[in-house]
C-alpha atoms as a PDB file:
ATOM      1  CA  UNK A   1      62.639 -14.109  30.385  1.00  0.00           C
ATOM      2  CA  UNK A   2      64.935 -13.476  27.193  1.00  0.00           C
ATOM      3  CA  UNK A   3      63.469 -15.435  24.150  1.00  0.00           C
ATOM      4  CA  UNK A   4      66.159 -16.908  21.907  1.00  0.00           C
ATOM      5  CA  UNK A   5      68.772 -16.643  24.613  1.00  0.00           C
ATOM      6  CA  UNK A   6      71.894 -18.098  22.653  1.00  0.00           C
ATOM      7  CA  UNK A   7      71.546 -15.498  19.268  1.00  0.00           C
ATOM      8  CA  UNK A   8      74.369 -13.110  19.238  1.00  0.00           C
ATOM      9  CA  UNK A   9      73.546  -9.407  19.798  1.00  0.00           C
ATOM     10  CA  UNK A  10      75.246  -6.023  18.732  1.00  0.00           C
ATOM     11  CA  UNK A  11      73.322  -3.733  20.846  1.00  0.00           C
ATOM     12  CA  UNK A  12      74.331  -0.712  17.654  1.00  0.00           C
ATOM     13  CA  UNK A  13      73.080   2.622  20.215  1.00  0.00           C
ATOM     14  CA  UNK A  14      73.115   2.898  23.640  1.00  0.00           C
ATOM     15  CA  UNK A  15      74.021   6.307  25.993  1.00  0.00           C
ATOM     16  CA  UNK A  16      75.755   6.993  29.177  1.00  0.00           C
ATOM     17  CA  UNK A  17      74.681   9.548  31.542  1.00  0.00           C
ATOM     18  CA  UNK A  18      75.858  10.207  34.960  1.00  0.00           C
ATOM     19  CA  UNK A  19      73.121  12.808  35.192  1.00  0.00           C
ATOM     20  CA  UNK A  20      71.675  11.762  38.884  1.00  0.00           C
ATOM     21  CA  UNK A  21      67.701  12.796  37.639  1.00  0.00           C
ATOM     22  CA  UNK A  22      68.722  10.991  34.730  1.00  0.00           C
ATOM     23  CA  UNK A  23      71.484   8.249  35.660  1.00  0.00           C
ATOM     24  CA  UNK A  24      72.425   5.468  33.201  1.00  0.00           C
ATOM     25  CA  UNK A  25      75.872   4.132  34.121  1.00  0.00           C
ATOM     26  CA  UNK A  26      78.748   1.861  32.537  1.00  0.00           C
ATOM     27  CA  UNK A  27      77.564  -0.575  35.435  1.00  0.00           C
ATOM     28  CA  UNK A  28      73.617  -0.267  34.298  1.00  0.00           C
ATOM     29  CA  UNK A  29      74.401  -0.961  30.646  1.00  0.00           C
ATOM     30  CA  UNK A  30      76.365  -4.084  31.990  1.00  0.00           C
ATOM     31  CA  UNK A  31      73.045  -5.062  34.068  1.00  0.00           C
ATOM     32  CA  UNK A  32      71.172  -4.734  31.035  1.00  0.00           C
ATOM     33  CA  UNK A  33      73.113  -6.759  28.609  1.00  0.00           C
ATOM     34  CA  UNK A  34      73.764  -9.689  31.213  1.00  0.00           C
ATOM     35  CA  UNK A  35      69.870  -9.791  32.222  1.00  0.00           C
ATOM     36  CA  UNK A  36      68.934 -12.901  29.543  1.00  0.00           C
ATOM     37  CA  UNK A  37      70.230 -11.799  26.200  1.00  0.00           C
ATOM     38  CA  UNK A  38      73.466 -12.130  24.703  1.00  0.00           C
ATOM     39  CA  UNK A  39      74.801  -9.092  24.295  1.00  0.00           C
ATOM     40  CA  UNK A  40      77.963  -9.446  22.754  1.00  0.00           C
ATOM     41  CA  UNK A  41      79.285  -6.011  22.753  1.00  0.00           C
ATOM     42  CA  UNK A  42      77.412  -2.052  22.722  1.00  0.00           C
ATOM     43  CA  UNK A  43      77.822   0.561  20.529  1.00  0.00           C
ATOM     44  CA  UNK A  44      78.277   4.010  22.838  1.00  0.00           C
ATOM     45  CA  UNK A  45      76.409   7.277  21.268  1.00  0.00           C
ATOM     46  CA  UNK A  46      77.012  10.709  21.711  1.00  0.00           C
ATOM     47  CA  UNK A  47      76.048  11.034  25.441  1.00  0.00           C
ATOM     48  CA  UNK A  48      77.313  14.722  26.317  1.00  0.00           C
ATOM     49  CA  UNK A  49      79.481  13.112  29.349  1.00  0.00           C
ATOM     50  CA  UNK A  50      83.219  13.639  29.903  1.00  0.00           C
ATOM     51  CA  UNK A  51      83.473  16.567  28.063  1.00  0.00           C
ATOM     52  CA  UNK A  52      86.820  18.379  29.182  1.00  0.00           C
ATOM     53  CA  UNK A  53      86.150  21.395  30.810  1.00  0.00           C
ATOM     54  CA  UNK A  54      89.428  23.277  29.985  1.00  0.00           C
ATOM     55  CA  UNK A  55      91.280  23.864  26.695  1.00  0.00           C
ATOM     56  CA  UNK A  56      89.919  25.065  23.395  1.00  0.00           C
ATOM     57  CA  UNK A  57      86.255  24.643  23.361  1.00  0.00           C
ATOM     58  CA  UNK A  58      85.985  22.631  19.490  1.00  0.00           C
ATOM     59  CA  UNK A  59      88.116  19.935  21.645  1.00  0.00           C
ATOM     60  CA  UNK A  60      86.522  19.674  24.488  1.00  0.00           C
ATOM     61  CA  UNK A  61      83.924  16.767  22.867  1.00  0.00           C
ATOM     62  CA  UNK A  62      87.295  14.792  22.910  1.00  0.00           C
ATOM     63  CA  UNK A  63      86.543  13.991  26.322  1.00  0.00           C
ATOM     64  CA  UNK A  64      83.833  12.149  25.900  1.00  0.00           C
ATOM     65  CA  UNK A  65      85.621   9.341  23.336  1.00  0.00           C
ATOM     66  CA  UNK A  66      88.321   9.690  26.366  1.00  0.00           C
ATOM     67  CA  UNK A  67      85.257   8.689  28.654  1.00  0.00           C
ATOM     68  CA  UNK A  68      83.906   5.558  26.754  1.00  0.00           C
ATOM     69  CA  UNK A  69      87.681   4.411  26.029  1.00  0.00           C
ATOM     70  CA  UNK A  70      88.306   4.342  29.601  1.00  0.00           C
ATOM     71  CA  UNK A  71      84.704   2.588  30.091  1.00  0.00           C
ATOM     72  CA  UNK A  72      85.637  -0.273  27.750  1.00  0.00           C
ATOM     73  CA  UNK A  73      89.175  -0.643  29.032  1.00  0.00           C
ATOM     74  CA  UNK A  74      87.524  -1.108  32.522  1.00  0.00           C
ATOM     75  CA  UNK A  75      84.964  -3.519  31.498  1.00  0.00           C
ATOM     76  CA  UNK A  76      86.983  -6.449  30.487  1.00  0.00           C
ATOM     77  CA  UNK A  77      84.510  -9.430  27.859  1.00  0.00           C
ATOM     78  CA  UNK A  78      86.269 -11.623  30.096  1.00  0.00           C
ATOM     79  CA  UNK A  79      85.116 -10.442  33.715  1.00  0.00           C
ATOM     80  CA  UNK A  80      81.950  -9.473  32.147  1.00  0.00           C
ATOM     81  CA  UNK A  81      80.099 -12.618  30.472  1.00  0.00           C
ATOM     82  CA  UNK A  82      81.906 -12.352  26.996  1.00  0.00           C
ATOM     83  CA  UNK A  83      80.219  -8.460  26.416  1.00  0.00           C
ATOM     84  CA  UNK A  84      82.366  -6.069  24.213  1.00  0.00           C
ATOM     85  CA  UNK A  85      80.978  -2.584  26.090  1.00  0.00           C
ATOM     86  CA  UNK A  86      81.795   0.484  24.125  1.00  0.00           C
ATOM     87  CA  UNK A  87      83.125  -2.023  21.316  1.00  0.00           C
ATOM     88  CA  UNK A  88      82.860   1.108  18.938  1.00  0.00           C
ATOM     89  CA  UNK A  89      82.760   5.053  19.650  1.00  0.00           C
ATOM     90  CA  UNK A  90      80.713   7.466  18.461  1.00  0.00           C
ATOM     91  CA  UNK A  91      80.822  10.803  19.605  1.00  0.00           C
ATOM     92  CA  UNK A  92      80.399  14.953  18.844  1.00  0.00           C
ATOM     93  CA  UNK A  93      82.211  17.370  17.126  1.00  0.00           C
ATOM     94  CA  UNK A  94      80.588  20.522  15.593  1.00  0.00           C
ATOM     95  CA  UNK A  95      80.705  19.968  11.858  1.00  0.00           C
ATOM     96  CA  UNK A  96      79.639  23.704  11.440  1.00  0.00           C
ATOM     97  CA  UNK A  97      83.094  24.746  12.337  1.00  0.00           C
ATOM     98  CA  UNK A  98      84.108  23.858   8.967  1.00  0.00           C
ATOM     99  CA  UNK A  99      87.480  22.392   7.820  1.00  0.00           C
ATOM    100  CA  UNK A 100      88.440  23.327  11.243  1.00  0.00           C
ATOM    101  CA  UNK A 101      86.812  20.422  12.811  1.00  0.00           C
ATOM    102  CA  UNK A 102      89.499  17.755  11.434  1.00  0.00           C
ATOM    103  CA  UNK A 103      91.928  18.657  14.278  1.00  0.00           C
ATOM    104  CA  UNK A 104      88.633  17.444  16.079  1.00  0.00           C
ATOM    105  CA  UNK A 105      88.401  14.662  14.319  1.00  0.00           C
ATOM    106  CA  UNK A 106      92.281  13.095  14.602  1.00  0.00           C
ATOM    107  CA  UNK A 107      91.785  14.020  18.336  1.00  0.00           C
ATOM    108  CA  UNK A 108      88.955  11.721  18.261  1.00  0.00           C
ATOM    109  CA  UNK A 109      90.859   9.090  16.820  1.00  0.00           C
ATOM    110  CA  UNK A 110      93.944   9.366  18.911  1.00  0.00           C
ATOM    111  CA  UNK A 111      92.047   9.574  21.936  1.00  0.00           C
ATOM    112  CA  UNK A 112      89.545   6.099  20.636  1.00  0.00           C
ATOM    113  CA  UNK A 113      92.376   3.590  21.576  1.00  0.00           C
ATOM    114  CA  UNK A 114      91.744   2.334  18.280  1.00  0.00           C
ATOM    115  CA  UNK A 115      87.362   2.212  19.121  1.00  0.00           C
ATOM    116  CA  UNK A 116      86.321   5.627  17.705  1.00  0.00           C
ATOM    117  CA  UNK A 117      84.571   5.150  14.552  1.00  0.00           C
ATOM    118  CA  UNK A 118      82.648   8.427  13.805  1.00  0.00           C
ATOM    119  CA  UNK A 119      80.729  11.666  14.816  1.00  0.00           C
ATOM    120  CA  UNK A 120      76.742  12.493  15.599  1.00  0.00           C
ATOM    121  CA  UNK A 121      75.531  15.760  15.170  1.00  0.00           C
ATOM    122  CA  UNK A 122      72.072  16.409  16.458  1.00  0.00           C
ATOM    123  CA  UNK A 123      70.045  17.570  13.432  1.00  0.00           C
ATOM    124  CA  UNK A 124      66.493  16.456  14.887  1.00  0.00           C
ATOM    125  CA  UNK A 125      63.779  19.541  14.260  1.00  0.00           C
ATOM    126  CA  UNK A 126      60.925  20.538  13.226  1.00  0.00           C
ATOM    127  CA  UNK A 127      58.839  24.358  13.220  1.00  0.00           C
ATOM    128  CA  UNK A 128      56.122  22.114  15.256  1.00  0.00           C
ATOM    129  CA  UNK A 129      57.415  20.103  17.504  1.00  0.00           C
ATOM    130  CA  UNK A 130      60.259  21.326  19.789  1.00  0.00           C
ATOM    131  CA  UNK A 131      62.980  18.578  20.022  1.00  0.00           C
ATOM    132  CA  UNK A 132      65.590  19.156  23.246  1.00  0.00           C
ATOM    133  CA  UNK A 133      68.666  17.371  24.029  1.00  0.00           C
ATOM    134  CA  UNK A 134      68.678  17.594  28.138  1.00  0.00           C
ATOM    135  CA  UNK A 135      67.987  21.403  28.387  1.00  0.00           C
ATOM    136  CA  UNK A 136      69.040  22.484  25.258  1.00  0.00           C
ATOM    137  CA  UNK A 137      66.826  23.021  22.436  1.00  0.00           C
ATOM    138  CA  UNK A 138      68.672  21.498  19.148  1.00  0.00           C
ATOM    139  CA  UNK A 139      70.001  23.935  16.242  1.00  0.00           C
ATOM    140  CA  UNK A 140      67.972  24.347  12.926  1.00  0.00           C
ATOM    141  CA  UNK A 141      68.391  22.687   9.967  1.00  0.00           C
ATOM    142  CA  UNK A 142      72.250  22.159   9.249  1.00  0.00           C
ATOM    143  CA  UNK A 143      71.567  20.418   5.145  1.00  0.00           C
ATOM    144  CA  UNK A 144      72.387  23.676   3.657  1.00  0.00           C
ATOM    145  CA  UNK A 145      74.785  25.131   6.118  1.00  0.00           C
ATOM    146  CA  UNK A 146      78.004  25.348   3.563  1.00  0.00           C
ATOM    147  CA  UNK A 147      80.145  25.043   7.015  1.00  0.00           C
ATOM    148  CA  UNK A 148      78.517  22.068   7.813  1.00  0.00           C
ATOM    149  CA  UNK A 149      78.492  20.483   4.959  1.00  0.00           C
ATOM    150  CA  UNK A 150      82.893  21.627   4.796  1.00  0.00           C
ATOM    151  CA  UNK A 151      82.457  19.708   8.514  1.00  0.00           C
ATOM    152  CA  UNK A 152      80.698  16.675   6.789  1.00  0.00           C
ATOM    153  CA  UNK A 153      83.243  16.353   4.243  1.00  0.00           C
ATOM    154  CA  UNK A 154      85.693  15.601   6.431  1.00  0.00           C
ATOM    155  CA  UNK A 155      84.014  12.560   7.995  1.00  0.00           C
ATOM    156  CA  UNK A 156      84.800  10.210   4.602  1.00  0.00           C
ATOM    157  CA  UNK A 157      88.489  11.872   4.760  1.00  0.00           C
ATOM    158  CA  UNK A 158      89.157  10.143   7.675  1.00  0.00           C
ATOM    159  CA  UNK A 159      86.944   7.198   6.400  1.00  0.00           C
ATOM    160  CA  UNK A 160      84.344   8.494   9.969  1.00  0.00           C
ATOM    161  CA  UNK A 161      80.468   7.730   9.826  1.00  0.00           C
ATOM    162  CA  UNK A 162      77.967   9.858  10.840  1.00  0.00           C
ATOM    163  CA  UNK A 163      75.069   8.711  13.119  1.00  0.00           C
ATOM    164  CA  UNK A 164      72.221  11.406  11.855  1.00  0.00           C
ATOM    165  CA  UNK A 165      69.070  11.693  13.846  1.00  0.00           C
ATOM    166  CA  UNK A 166      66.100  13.424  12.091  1.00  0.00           C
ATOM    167  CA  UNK A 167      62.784  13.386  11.847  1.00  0.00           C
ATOM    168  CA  UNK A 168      60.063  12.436   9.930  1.00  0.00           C
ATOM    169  CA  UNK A 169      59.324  15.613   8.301  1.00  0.00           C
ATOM    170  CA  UNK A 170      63.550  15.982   7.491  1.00  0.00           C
ATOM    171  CA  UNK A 171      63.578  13.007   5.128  1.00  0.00           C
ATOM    172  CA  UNK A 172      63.348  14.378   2.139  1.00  0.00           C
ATOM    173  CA  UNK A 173      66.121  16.802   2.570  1.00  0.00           C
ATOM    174  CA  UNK A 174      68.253  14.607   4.588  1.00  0.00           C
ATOM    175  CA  UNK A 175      67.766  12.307   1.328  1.00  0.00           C
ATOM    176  CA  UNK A 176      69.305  15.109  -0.624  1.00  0.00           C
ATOM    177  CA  UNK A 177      72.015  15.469   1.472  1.00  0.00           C
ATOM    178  CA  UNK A 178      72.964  11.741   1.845  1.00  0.00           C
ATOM    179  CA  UNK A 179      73.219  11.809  -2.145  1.00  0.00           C
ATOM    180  CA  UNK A 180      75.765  14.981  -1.997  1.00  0.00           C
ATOM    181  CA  UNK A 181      78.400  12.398   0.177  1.00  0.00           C
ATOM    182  CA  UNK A 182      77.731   8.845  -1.299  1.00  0.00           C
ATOM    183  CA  UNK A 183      81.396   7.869  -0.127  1.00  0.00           C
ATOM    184  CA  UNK A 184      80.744   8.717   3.537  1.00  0.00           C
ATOM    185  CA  UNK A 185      78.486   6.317   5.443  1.00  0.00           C
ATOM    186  CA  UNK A 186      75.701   7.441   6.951  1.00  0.00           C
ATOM    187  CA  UNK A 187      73.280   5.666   9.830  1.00  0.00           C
ATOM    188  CA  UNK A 188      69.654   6.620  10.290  1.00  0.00           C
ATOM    189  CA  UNK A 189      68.900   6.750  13.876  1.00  0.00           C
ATOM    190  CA  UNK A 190      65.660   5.909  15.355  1.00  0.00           C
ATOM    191  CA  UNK A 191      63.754   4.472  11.778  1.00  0.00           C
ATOM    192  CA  UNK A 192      63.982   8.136  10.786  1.00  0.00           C
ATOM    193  CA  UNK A 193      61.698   8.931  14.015  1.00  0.00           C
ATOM    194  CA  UNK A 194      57.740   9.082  12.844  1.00  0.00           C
ATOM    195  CA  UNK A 195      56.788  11.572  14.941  1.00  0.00           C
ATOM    196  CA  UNK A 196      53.378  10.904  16.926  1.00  0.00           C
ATOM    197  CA  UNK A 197      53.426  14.283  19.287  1.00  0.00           C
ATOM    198  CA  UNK A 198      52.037  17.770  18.257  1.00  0.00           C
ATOM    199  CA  UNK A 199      49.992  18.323  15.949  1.00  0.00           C
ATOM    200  CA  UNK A 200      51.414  14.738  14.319  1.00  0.00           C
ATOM    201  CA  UNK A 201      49.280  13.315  17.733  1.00  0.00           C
ATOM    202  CA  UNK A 202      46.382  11.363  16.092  1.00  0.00           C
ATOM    203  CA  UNK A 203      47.450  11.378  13.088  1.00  0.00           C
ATOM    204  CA  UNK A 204      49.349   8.189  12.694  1.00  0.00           C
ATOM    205  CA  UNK A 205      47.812   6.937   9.627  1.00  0.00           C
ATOM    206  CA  UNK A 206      48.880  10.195   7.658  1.00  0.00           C
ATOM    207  CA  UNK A 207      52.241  10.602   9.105  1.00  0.00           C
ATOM    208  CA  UNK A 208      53.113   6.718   8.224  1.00  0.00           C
ATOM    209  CA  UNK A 209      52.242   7.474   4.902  1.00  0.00           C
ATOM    210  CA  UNK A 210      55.019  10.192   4.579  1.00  0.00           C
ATOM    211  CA  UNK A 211      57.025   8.469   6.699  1.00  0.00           C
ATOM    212  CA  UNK A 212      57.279   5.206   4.536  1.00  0.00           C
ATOM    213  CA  UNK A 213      57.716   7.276   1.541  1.00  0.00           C
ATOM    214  CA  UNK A 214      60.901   9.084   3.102  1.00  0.00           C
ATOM    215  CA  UNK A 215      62.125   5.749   4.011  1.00  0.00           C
ATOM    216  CA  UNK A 216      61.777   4.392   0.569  1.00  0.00           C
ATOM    217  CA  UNK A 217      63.747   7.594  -0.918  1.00  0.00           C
ATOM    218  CA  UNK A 218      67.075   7.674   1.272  1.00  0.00           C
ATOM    219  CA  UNK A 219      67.046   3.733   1.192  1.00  0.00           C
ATOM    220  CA  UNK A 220      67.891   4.453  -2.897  1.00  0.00           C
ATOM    221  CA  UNK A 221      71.197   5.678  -1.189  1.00  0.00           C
ATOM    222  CA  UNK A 222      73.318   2.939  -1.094  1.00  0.00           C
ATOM    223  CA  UNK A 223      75.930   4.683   1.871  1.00  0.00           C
ATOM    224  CA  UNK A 224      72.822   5.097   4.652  1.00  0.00           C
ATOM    225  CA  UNK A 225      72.614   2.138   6.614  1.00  0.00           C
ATOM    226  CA  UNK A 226      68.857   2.483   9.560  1.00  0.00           C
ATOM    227  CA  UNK A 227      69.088   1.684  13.212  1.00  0.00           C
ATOM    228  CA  UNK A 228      65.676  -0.313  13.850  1.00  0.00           C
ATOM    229  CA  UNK A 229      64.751   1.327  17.587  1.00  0.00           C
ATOM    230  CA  UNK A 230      64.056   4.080  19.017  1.00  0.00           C
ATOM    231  CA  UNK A 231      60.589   3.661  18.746  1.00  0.00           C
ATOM    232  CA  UNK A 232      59.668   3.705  22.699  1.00  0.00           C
ATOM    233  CA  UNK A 233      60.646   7.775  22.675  1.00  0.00           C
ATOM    234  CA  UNK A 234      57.984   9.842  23.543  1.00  0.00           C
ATOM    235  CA  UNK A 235      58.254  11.675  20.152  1.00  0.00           C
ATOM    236  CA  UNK A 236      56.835   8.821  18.316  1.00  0.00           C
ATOM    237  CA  UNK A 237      53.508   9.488  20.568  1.00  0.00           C
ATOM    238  CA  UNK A 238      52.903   5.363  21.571  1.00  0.00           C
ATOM    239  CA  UNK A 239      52.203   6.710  25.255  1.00  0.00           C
ATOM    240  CA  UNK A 240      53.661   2.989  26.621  1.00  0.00           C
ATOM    241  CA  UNK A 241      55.185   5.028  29.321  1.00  0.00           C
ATOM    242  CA  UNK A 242      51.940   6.528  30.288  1.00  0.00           C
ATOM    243  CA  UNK A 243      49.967   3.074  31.187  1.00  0.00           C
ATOM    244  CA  UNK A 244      49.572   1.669  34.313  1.00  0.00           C
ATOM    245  CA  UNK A 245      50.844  -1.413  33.458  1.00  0.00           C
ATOM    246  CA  UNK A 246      54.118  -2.294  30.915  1.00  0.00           C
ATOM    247  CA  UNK A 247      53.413  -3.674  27.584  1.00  0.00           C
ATOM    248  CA  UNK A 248      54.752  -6.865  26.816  1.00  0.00           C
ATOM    249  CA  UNK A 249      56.736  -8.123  24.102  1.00  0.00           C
ATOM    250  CA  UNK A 250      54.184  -8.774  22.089  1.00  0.00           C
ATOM    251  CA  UNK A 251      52.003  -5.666  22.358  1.00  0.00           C
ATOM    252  CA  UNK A 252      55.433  -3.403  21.693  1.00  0.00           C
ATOM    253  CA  UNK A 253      56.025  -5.763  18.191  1.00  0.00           C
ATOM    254  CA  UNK A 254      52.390  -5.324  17.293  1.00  0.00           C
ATOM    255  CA  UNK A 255      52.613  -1.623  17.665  1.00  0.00           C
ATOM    256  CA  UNK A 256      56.172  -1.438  16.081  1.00  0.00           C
ATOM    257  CA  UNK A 257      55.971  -4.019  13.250  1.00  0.00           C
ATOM    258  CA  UNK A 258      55.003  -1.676  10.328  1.00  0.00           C
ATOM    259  CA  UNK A 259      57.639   0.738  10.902  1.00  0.00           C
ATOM    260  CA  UNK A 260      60.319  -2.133  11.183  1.00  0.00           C
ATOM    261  CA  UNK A 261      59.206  -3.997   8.535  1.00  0.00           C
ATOM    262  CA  UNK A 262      58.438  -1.342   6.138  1.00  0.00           C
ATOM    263  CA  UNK A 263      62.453   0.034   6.929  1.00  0.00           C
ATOM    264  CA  UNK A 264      63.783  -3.598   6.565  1.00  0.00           C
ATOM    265  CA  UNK A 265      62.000  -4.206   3.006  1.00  0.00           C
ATOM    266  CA  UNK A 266      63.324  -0.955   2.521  1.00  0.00           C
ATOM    267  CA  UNK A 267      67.042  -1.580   3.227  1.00  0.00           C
ATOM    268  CA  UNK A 268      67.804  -4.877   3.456  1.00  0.00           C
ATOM    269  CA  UNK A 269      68.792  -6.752   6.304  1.00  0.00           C
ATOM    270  CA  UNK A 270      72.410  -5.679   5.163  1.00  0.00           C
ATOM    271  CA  UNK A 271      71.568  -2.541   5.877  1.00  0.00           C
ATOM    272  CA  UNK A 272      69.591  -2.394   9.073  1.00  0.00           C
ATOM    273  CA  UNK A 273      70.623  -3.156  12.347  1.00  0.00           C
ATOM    274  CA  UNK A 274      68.625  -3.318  15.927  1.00  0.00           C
ATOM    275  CA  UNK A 275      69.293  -0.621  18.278  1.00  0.00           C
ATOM    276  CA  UNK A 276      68.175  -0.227  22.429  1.00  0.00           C
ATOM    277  CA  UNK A 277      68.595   3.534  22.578  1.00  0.00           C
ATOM    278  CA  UNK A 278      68.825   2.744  26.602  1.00  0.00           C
ATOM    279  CA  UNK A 279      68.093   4.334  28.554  1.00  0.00           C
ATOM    280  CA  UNK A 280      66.044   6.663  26.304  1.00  0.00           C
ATOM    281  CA  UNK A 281      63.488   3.889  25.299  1.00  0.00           C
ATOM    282  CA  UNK A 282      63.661   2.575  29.064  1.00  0.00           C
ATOM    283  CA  UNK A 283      60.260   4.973  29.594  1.00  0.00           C
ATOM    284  CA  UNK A 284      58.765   2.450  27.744  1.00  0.00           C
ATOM    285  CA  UNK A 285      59.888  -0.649  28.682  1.00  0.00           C
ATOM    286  CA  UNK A 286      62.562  -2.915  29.888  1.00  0.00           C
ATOM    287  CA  UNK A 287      65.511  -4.130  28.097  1.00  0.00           C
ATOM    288  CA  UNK A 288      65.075  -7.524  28.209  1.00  0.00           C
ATOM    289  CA  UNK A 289      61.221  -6.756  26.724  1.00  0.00           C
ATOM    290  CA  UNK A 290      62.437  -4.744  24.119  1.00  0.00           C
ATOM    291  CA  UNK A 291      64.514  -7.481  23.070  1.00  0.00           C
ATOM    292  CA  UNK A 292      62.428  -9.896  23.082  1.00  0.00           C
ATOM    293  CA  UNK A 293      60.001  -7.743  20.525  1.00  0.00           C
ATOM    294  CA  UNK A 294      62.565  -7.007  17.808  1.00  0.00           C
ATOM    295  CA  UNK A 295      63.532 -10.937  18.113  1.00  0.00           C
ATOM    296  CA  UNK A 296      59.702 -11.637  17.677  1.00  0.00           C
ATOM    297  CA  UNK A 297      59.727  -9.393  14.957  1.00  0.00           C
ATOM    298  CA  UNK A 298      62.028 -11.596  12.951  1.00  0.00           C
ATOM    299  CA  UNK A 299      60.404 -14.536  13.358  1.00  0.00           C
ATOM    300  CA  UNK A 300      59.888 -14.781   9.776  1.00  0.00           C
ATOM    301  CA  UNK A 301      63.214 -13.903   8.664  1.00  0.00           C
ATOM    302  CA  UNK A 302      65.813 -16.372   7.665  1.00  0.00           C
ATOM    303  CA  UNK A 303      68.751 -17.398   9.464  1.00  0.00           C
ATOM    304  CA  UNK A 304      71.104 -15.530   7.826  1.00  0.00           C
ATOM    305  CA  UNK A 305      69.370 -12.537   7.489  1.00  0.00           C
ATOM    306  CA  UNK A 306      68.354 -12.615  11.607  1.00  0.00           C
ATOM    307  CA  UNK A 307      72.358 -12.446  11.724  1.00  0.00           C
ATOM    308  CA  UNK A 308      72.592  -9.184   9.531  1.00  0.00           C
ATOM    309  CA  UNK A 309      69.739  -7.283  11.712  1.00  0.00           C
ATOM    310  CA  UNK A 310      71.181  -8.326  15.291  1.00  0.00           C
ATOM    311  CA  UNK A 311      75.141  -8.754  14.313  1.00  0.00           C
ATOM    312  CA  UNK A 312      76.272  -9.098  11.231  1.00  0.00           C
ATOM    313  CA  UNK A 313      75.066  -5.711   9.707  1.00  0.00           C
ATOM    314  CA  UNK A 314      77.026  -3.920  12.700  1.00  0.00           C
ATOM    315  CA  UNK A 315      80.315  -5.016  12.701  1.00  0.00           C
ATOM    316  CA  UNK A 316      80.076  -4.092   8.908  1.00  0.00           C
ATOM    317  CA  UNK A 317      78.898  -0.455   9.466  1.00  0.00           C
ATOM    318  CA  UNK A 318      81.470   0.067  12.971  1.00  0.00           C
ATOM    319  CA  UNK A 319      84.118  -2.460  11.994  1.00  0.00           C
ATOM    320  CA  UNK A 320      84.008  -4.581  14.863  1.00  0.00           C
ATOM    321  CA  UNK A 321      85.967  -7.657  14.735  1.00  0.00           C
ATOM    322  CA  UNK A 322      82.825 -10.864  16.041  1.00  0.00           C
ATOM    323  CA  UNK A 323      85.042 -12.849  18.412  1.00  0.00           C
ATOM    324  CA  UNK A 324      82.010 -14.254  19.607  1.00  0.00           C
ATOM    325  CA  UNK A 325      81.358 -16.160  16.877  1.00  0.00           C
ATOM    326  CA  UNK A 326      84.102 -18.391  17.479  1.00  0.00           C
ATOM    327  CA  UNK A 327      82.761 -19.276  20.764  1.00  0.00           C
END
């Protein structure tokens, strides 16, 4: 059962696969977001779906922002309890092309029906851990890559943000990097990912420690905004997935409470924002559970900043209009 069933909630990451091993539809998501909470609208994240498969290759990313358009504009708030699905866009384009990628870019845009609000680029590795993306092993480190970075420049052009998931270990430069674009917003996926796999595995005390001290340097940069979530992957080593029975609300905000706390001290509520990362962080639990612990992990929180982390703070970063608050 949904705790706090009436607060408004901007559910800032979620994917859509029509993978059948791996299947996580427009009509799932919907399931999800009607099962107790109120969901109010989604944010939809770089899924690799809809790609065209024909034309010039840089473009063929377009498809997917065609793909969530056409999700939202068949998923009417009105037929579907008041949710906002794909409220916001964010999708791929491959910043190493350069200055090239702007004619990526404006496709993006034109083909957003006025939703598409900026680009992720998988930058997620490390020389211990392998990260992969479906069955494709993600590229090096892009920070330096002068193409990239030509790519990235582009993004606060077109006044784009860029969702950046990285790792633990990637803080520091990633840091670095956020300070070279201060006018282009940036959101942390995943807490910045504490990895808990590898030879991190054991270890949690030690990487934490790191961890919390990366946090503490890119929150300095006042353009990079953190996505509280993510937490249930199997990178971050928790093993929920692995038990015989589900962990309850309670045991999942135990576990996660120093990593959100520690970023939300960090940021500010006005710069943090809860995430699913469904159907990723489904291995772990339910939605409706992992709800449940981020709202228990507020507890303490005012009003007004409970607003920021589960609302407010999103329709800031992705410039979504809150209709719902009139309601």
């Amino acid at each position: 059962m949904a705790i706090d069933p009436e607060l408004p909630v901007v559910d800032t990451h979620h994917h859509i696969w029509t993978n059948p091993l791996t299947s996580y539809r427009a009509d799932d998501v919907v399931a999800d977001a009607n099962a107790g909470h109120r969901i109010v609208a989604t944010v939809f994240v770089d899924s690799g779906v809809g790609y065209r498969t024909s034309g010039p290759r840089q473009l063929r990313p377009v498809g997917e922002t065609e793909f969530a358009a056409s999700v939202a504009e068949n998923h009417h708030a009105s037929s579907h309890g008041g949710l906002q699905l794909c409220a916001a866009i964010v999708s791929h384009a491959n910043l190493a092309n350069g200055a090239a990628v702007e004619e990526v870019l404006l496709a993006h845009i034109a083909a957003g029906g006025g939703r598409f609000r900026g680009i992720r680029h998988l930058l997620a590795c490390d020389p211990h851990v392998q990260v992969r993306v479906g069955s494709l092993a993600v590229p090096g480190d892009q920070f330096q890559n002068p193409a990239f970075r030509e790519g990235f420049a582009r993004l606060g052009k077109l006044r784009l943000s860029f969702d950046a998931w990285v790792l633990h270990s990637q803080l520091p430069a990633f840091t670095e990097f956020a300070r070279s674009f201060p006018d282009t917003s940036i959101v942390l996926n995943h807490c910045g990912c504490p990895l808990g796999v590898g030879p991190y595995a054991g270890k949690r005390d030690e990487v934490f420690k790191i961890w919390r001290e990366g946090i503490r340097a890119v929150a300095a940069e006042a353009n990079v905004t953190v996505k509280l979530g993510g937490l249930g992957m199997h990178l971050l080593g928790f093993d929920f997935d692995k038990r015989a029975d589900p962990p309850s609300s309670d045991t999942l905000a135990s576990a996660w409470r120093p990593y959100v706390d520690t970023c939300i001290e960090a940021f500010g509520t006005q710069r943090a924002m809860f995430e699913s990362n469904f159907p990723v962080d489904r291995r772990s639990c339910s939605y409706t559970v992992l709800w449940n612990a981020f709202k228990k992990l507020t507890t303490g929180a005012s009003a007004d900043e409970r607003v920021d982390l589960f609302s407010a703070t999103a329709c800031r970063i992705y410039d979504l209009t809150p209709a719902w608050s009139q309601s």
